[in-house]
PDB file of N, CA and C in Angstrom:
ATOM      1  N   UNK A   1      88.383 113.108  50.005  1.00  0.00           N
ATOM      2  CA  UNK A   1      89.714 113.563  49.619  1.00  0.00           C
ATOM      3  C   UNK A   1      90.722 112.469  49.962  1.00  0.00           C
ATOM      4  N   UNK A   2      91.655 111.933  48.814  1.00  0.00           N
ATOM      5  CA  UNK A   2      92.620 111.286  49.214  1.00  0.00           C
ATOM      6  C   UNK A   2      93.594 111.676  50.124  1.00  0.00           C
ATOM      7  N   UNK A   3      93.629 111.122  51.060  1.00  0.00           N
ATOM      8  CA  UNK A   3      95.002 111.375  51.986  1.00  0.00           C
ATOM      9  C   UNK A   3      95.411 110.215  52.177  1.00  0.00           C
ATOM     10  N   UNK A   4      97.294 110.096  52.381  1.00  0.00           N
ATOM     11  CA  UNK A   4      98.221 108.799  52.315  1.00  0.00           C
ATOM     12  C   UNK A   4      99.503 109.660  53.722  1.00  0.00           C
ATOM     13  N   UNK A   5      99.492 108.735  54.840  1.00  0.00           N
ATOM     14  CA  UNK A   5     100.516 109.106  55.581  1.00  0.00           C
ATOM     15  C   UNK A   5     101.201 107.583  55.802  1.00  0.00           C
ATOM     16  N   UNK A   6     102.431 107.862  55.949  1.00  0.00           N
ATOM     17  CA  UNK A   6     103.422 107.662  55.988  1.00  0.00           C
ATOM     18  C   UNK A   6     103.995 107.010  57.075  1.00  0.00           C
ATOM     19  N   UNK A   7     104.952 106.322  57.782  1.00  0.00           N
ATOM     20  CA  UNK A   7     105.076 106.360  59.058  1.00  0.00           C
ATOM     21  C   UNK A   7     106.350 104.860  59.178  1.00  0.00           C
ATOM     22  N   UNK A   8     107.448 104.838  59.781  1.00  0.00           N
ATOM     23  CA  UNK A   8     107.851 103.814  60.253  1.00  0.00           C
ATOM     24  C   UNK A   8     109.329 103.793  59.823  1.00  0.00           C
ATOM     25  N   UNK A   9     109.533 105.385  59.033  1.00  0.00           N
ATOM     26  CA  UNK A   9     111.690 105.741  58.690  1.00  0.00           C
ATOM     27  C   UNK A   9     111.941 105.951  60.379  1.00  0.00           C
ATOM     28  N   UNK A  10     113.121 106.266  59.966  1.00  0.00           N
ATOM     29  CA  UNK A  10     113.925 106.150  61.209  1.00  0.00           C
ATOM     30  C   UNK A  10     115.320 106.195  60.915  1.00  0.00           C
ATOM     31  N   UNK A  11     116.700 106.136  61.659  1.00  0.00           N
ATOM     32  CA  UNK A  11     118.279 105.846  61.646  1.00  0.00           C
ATOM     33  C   UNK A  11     118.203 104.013  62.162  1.00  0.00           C
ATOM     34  N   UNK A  12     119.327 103.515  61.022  1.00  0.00           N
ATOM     35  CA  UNK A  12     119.567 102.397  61.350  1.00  0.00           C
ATOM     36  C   UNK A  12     120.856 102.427  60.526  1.00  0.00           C
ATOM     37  N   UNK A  13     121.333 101.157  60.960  1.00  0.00           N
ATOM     38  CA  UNK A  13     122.866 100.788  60.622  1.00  0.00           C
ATOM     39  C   UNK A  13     122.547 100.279  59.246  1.00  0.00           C
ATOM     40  N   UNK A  14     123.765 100.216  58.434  1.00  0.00           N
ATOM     41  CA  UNK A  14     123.983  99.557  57.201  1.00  0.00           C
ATOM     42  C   UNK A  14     123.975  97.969  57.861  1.00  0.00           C
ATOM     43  N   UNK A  15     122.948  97.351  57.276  1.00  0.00           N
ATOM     44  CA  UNK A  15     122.606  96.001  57.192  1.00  0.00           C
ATOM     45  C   UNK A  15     121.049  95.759  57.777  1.00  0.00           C
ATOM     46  N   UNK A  16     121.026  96.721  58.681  1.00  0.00           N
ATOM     47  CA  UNK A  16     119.705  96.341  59.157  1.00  0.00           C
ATOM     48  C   UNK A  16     118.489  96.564  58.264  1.00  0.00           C
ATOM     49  N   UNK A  17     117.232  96.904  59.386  1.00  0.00           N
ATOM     50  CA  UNK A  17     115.930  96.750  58.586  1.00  0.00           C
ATOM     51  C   UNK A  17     115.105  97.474  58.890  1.00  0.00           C
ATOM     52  N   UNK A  18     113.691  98.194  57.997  1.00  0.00           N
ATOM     53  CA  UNK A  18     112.906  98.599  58.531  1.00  0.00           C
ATOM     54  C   UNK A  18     111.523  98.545  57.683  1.00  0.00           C
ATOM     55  N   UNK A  19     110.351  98.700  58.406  1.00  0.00           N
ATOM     56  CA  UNK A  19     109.588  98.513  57.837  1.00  0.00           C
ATOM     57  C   UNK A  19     108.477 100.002  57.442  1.00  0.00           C
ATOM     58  N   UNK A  20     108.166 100.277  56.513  1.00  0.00           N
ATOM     59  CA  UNK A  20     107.678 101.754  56.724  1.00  0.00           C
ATOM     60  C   UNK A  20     105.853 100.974  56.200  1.00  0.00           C
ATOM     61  N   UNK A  21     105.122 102.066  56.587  1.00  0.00           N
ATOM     62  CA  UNK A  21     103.454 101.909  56.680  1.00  0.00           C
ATOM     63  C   UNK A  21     102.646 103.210  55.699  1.00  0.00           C
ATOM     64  N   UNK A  22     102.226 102.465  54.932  1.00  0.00           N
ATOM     65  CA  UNK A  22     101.100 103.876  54.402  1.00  0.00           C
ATOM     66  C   UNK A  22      99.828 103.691  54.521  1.00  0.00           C
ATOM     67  N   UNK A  23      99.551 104.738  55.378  1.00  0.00           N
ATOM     68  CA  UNK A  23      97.695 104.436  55.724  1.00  0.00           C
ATOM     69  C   UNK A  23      96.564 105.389  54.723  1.00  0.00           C
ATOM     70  N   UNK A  24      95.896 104.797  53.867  1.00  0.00           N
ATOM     71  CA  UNK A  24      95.218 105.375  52.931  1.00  0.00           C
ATOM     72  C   UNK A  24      94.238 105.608  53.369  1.00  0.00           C
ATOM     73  N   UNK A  25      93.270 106.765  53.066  1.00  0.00           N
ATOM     74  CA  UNK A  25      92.357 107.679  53.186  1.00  0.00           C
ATOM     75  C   UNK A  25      91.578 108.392  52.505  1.00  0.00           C
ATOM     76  N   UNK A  26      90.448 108.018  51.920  1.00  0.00           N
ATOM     77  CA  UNK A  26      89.667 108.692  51.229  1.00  0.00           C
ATOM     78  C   UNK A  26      89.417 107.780  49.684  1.00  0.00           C
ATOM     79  N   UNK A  27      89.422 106.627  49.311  1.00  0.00           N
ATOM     80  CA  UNK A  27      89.896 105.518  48.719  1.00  0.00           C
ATOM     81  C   UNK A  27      89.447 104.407  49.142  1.00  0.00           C
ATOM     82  N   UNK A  28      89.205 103.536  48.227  1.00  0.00           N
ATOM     83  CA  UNK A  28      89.271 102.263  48.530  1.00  0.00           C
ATOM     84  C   UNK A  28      90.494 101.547  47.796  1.00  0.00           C
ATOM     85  N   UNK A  29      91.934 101.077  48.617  1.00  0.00           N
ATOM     86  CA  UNK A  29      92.714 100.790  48.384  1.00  0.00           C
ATOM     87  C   UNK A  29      92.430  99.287  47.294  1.00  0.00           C
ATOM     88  N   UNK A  30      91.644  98.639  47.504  1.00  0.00           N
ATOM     89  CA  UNK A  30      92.041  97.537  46.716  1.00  0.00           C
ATOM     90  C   UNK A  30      91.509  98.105  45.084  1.00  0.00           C
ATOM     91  N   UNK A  31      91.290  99.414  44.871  1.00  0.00           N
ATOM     92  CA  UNK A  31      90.691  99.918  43.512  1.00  0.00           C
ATOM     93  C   UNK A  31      92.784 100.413  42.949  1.00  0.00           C
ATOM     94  N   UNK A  32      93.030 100.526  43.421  1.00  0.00           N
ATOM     95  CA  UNK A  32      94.674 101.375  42.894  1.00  0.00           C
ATOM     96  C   UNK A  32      95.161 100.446  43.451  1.00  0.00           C
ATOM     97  N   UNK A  33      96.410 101.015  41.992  1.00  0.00           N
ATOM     98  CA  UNK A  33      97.976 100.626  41.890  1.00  0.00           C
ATOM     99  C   UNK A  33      98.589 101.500  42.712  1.00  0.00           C
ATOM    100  N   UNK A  34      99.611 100.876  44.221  1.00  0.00           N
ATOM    101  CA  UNK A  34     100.160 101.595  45.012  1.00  0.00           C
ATOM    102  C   UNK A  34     101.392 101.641  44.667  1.00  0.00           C
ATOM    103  N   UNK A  35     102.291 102.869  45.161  1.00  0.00           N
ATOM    104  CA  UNK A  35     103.799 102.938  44.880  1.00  0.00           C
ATOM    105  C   UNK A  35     104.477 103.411  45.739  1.00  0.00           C
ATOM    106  N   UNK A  36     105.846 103.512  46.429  1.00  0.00           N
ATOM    107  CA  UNK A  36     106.665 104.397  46.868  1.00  0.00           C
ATOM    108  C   UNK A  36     107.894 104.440  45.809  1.00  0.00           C
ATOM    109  N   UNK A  37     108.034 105.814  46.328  1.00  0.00           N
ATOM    110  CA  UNK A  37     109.326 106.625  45.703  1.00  0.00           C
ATOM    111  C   UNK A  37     109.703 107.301  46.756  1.00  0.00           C
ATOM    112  N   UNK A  38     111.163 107.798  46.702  1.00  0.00           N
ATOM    113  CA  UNK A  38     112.082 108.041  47.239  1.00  0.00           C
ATOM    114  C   UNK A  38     113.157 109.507  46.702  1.00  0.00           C
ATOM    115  N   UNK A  39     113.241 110.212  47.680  1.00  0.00           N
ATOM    116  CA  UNK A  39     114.185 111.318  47.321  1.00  0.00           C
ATOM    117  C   UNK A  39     114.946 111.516  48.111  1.00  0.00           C
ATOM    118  N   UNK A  40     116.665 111.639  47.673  1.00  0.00           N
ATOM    119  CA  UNK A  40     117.722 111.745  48.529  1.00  0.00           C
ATOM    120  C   UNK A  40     117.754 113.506  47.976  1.00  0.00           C
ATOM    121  N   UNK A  41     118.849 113.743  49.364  1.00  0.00           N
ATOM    122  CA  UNK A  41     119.456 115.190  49.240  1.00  0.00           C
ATOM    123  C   UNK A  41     119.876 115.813  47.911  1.00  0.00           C
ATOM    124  N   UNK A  42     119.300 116.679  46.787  1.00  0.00           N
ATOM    125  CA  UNK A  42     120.079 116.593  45.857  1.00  0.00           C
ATOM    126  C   UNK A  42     119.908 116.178  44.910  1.00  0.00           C
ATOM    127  N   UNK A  43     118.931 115.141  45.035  1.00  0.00           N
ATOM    128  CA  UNK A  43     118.285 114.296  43.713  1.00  0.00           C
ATOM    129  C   UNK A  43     116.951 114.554  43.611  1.00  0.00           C
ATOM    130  N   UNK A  44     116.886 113.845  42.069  1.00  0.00           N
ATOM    131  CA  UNK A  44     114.920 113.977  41.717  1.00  0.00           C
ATOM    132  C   UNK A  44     114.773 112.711  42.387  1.00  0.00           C
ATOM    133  N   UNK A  45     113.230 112.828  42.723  1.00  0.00           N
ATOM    134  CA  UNK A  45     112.556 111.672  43.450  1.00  0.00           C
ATOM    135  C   UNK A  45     112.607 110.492  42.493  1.00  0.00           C
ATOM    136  N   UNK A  46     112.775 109.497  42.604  1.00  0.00           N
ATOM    137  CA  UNK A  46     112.367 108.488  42.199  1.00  0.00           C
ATOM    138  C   UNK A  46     111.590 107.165  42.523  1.00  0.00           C
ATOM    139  N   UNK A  47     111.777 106.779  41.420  1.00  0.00           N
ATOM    140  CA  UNK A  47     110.372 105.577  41.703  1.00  0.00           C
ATOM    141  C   UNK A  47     111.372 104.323  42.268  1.00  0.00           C
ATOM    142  N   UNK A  48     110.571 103.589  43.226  1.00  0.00           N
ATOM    143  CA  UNK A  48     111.396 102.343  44.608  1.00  0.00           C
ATOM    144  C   UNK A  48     110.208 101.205  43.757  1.00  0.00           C
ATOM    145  N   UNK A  49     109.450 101.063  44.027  1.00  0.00           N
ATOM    146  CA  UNK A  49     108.524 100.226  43.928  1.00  0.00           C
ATOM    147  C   UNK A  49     106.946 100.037  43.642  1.00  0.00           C
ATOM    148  N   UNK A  50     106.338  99.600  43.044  1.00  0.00           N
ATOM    149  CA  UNK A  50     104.561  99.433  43.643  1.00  0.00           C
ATOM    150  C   UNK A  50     104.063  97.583  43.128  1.00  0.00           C
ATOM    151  N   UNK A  51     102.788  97.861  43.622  1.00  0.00           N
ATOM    152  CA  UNK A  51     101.996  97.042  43.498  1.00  0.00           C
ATOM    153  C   UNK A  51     100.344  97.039  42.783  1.00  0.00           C
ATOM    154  N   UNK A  52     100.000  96.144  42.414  1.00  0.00           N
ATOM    155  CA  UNK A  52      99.004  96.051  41.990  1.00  0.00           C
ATOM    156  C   UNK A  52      97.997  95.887  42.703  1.00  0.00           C
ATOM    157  N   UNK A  53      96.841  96.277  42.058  1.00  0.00           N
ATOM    158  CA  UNK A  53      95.527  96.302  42.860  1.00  0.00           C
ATOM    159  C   UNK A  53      95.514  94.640  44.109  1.00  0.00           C
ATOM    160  N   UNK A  54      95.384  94.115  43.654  1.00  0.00           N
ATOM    161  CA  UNK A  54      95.210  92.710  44.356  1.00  0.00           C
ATOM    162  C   UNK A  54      96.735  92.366  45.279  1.00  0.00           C
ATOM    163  N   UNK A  55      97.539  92.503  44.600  1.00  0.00           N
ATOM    164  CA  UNK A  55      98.826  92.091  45.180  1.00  0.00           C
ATOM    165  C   UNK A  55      99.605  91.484  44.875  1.00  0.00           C
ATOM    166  N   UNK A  56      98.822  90.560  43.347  1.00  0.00           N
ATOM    167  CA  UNK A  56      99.766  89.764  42.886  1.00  0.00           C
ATOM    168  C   UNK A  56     100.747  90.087  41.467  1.00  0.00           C
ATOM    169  N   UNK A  57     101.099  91.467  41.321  1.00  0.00           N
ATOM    170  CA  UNK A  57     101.962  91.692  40.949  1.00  0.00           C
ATOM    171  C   UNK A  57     103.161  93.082  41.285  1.00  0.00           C
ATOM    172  N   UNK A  58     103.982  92.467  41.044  1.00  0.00           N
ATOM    173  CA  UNK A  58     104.906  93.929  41.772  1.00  0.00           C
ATOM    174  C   UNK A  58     106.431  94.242  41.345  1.00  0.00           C
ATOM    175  N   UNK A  59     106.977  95.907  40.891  1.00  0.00           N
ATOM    176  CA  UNK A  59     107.548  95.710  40.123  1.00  0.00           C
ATOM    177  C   UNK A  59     108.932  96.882  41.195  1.00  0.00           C
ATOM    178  N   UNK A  60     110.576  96.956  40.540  1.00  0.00           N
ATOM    179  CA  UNK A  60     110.918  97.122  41.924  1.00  0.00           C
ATOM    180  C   UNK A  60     112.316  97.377  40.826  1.00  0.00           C
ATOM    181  N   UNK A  61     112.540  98.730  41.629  1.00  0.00           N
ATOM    182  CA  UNK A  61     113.754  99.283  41.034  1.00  0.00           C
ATOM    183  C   UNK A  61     115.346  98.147  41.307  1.00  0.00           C
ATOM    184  N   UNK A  62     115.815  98.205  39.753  1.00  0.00           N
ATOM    185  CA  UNK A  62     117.232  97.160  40.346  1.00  0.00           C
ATOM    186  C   UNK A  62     117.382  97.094  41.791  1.00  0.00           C
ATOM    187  N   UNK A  63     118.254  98.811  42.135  1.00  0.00           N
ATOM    188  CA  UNK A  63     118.813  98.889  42.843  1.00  0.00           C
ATOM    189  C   UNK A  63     118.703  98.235  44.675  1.00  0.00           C
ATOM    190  N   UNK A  64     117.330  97.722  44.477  1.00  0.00           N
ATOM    191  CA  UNK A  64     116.299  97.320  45.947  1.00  0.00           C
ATOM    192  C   UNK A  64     116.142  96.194  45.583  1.00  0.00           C
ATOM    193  N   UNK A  65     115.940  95.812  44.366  1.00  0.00           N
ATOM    194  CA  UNK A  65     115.769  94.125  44.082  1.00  0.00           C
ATOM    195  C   UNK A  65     116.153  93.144  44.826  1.00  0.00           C
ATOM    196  N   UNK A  66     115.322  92.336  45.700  1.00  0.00           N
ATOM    197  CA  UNK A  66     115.972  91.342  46.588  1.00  0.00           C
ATOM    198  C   UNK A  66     116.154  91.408  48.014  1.00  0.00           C
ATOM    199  N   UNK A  67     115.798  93.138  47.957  1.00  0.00           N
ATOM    200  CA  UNK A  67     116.099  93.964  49.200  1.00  0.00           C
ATOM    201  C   UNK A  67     114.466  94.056  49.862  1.00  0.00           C
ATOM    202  N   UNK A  68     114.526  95.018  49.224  1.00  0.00           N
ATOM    203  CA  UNK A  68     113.107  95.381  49.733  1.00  0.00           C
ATOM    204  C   UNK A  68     111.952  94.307  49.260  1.00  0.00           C
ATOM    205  N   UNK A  69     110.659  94.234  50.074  1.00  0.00           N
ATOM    206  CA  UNK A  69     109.259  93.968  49.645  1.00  0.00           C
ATOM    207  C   UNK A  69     108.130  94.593  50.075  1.00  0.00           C
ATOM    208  N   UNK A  70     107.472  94.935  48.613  1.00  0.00           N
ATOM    209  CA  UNK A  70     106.340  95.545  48.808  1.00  0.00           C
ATOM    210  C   UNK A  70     105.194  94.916  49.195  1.00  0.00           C
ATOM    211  N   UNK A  71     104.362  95.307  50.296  1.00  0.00           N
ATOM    212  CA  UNK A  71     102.899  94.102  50.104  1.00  0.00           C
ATOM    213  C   UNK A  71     101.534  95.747  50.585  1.00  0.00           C
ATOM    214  N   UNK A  72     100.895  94.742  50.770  1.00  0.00           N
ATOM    215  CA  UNK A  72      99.449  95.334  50.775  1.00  0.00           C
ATOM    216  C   UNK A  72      98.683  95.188  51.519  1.00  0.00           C
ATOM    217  N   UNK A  73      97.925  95.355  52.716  1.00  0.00           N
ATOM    218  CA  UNK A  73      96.180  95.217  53.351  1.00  0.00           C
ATOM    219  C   UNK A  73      95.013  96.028  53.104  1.00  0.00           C
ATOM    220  N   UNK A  74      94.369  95.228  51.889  1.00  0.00           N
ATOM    221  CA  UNK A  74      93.436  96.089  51.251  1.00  0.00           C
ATOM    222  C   UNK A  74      92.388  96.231  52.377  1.00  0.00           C
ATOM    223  N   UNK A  75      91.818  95.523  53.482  1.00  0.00           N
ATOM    224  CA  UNK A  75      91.314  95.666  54.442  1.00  0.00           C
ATOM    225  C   UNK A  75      91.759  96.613  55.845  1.00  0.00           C
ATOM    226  N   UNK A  76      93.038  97.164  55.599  1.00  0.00           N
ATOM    227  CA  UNK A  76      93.117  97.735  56.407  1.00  0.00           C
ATOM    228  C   UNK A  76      93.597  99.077  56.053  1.00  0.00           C
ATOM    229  N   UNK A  77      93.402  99.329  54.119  1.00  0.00           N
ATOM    230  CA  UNK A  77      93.640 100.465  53.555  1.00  0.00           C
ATOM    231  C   UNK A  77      95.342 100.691  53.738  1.00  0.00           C
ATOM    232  N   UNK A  78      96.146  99.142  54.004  1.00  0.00           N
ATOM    233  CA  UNK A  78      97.246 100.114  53.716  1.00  0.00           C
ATOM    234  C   UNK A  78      98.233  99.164  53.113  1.00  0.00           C
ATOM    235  N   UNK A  79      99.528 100.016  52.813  1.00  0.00           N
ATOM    236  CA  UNK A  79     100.764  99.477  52.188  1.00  0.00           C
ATOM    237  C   UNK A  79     101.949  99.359  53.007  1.00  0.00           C
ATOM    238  N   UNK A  80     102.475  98.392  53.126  1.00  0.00           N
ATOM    239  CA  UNK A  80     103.800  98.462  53.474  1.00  0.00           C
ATOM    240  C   UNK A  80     105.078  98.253  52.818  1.00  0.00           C
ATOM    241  N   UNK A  81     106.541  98.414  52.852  1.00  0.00           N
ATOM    242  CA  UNK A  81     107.818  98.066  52.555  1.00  0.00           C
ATOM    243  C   UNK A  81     108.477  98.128  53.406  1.00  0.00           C
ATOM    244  N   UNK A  82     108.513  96.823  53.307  1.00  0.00           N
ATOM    245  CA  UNK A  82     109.855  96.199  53.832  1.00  0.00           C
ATOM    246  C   UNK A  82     111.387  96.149  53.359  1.00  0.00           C
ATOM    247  N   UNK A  83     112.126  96.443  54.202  1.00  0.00           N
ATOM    248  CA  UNK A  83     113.387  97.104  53.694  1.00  0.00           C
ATOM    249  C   UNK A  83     114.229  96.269  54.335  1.00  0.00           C
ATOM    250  N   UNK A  84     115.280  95.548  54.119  1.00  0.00           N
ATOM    251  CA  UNK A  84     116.419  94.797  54.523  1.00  0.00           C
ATOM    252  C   UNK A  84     117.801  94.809  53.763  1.00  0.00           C
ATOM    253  N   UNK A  85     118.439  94.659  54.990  1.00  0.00           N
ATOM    254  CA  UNK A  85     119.943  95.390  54.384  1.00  0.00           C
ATOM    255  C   UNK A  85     120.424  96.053  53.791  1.00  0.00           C
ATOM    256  N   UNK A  86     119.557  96.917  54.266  1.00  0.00           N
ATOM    257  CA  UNK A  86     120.083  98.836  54.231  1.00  0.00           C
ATOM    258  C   UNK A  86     121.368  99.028  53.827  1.00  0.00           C
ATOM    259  N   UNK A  87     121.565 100.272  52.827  1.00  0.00           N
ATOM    260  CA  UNK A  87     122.627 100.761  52.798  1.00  0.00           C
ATOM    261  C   UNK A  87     122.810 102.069  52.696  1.00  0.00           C
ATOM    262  N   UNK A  88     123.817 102.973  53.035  1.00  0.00           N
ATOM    263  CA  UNK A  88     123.942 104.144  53.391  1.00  0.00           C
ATOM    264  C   UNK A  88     123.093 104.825  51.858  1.00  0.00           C
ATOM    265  N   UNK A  89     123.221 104.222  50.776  1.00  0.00           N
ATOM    266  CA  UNK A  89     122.490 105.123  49.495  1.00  0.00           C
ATOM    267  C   UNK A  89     121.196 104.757  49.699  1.00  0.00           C
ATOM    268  N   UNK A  90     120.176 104.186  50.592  1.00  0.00           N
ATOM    269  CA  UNK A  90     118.976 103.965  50.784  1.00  0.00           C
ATOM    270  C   UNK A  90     118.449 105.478  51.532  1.00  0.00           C
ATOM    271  N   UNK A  91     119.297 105.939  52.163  1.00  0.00           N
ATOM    272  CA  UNK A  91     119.063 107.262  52.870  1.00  0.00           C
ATOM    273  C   UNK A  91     118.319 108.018  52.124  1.00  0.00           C
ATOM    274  N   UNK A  92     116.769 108.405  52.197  1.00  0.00           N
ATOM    275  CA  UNK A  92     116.020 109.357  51.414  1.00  0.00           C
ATOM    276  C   UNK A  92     114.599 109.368  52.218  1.00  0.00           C
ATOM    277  N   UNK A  93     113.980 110.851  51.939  1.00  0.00           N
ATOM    278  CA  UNK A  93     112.788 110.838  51.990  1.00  0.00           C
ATOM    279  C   UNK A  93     111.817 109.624  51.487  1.00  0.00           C
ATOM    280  N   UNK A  94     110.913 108.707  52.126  1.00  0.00           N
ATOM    281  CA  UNK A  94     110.967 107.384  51.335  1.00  0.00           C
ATOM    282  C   UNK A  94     108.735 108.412  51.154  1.00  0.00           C
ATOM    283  N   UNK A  95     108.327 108.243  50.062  1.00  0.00           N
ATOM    284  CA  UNK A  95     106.946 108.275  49.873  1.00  0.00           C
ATOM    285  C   UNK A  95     106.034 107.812  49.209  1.00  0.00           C
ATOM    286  N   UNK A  96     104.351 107.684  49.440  1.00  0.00           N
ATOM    287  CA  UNK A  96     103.629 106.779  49.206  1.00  0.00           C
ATOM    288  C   UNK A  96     102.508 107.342  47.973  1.00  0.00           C
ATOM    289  N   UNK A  97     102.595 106.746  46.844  1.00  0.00           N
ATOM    290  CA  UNK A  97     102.723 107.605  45.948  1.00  0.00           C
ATOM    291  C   UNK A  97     100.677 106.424  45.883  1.00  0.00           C
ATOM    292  N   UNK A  98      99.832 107.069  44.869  1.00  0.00           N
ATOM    293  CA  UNK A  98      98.916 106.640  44.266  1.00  0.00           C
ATOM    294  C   UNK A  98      98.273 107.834  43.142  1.00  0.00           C
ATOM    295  N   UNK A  99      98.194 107.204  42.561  1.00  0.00           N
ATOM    296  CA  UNK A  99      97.619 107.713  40.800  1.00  0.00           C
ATOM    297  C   UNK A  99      95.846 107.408  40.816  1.00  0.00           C
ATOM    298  N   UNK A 100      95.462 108.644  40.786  1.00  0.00           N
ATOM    299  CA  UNK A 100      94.013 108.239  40.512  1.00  0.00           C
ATOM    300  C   UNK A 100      93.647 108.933  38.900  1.00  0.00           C
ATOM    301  N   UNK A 101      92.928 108.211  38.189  1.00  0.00           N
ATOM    302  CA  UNK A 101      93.069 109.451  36.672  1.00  0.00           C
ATOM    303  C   UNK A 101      94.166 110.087  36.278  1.00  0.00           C
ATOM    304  N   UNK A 102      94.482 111.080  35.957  1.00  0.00           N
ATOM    305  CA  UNK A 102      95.392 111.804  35.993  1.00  0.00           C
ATOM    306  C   UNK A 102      95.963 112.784  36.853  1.00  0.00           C
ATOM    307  N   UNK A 103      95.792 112.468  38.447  1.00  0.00           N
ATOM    308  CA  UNK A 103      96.447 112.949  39.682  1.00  0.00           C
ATOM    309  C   UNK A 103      96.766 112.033  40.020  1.00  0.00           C
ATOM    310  N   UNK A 104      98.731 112.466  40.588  1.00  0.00           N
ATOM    311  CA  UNK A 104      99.142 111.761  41.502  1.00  0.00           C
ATOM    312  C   UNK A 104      99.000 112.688  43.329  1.00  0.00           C
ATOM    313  N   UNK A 105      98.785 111.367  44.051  1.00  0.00           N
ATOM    314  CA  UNK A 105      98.545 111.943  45.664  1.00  0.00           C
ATOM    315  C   UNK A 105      99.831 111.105  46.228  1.00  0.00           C
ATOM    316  N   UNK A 106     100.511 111.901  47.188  1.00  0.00           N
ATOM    317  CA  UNK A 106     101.190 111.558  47.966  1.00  0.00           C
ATOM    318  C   UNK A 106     100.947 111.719  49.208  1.00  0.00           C
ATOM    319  N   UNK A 107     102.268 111.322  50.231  1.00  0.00           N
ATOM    320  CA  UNK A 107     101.870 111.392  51.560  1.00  0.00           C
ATOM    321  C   UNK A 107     102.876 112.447  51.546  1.00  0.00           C
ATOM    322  N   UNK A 108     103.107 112.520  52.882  1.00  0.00           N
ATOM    323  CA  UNK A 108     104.244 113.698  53.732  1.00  0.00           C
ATOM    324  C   UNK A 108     105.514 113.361  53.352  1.00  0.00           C
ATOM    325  N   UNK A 109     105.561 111.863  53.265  1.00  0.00           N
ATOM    326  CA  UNK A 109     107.282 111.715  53.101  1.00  0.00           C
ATOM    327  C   UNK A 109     107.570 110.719  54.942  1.00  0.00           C
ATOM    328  N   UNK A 110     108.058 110.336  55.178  1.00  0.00           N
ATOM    329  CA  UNK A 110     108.973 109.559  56.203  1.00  0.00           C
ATOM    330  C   UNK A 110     110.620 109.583  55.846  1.00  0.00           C
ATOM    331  N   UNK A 111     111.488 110.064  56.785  1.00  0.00           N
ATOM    332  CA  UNK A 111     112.742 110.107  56.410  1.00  0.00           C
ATOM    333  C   UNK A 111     113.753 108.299  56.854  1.00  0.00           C
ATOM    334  N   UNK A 112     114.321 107.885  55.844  1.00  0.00           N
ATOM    335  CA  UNK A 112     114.929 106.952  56.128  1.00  0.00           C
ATOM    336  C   UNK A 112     116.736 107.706  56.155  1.00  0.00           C
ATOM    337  N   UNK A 113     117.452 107.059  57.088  1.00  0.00           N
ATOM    338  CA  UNK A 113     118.888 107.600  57.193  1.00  0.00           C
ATOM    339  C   UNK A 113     119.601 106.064  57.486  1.00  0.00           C
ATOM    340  N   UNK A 114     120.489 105.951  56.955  1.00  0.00           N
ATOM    341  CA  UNK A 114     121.191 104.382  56.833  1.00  0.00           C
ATOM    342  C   UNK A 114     122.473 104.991  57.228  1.00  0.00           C
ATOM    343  N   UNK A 115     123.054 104.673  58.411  1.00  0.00           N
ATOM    344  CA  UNK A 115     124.818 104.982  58.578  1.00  0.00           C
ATOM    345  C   UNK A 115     125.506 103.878  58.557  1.00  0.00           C
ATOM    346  N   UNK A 116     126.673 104.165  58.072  1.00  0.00           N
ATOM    347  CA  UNK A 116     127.862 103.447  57.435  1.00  0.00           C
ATOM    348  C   UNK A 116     128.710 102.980  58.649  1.00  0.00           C
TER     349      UNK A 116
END
């Protein structure tokens, strides 16, 4: 059974940084395209970012462009994003999305909060 947790939101100031972790389970990560998406208070979830099987390609909502980076340890089954210079609209449930066939699996969610 696929399982994907989450781990590494937190409160930080507008400018800073953080790095969040998805540990995959039940999978062999270097077979999938990984993703996170993101849901604020109020809104539909949306799509932040993913990556490709290997790593060498990766595709990344405007709004994070430049900001964030996505990478990968297919050996250690997991994903990370990296997040720099936060801003208070980064504030959302941040989650670790993978598509197998026609199911998507997620994780729990990690909460990111950015204050102004």
């Amino acid at each position: 059974q696929v399982q994907l947790v989450e781990s590494g939101g937190g409160l930080v100031q507008a400018g800073g940084s953080l790095r969040l972790s998805c540990a995959a389970s039940g999978l062999i990560l270097s077979t999938a395209r990984m993703g996170w998406f993101r849901q604020a208070p109020g809104k539909v979830r949306e799509f932040v970012t993913s990556i490709s099987r290997s790593g060498g390609s990766t595709s990344y909502v405007d709004s994070v462009k430049g900001r964030f980076t996505i990478s990968r340890d297919n050996a250690k089954n997991t994903v990370y994003l990296q997040m720099n210079s936060l801003e208070p609209e980064d504030t959302a449930v941040y989650y670790c999305n993978v598509r197998i066939g026609a199911t998507d699996y997620w994780g729990q969610g990690t909460q990111v909060t950015v204050s102004s």
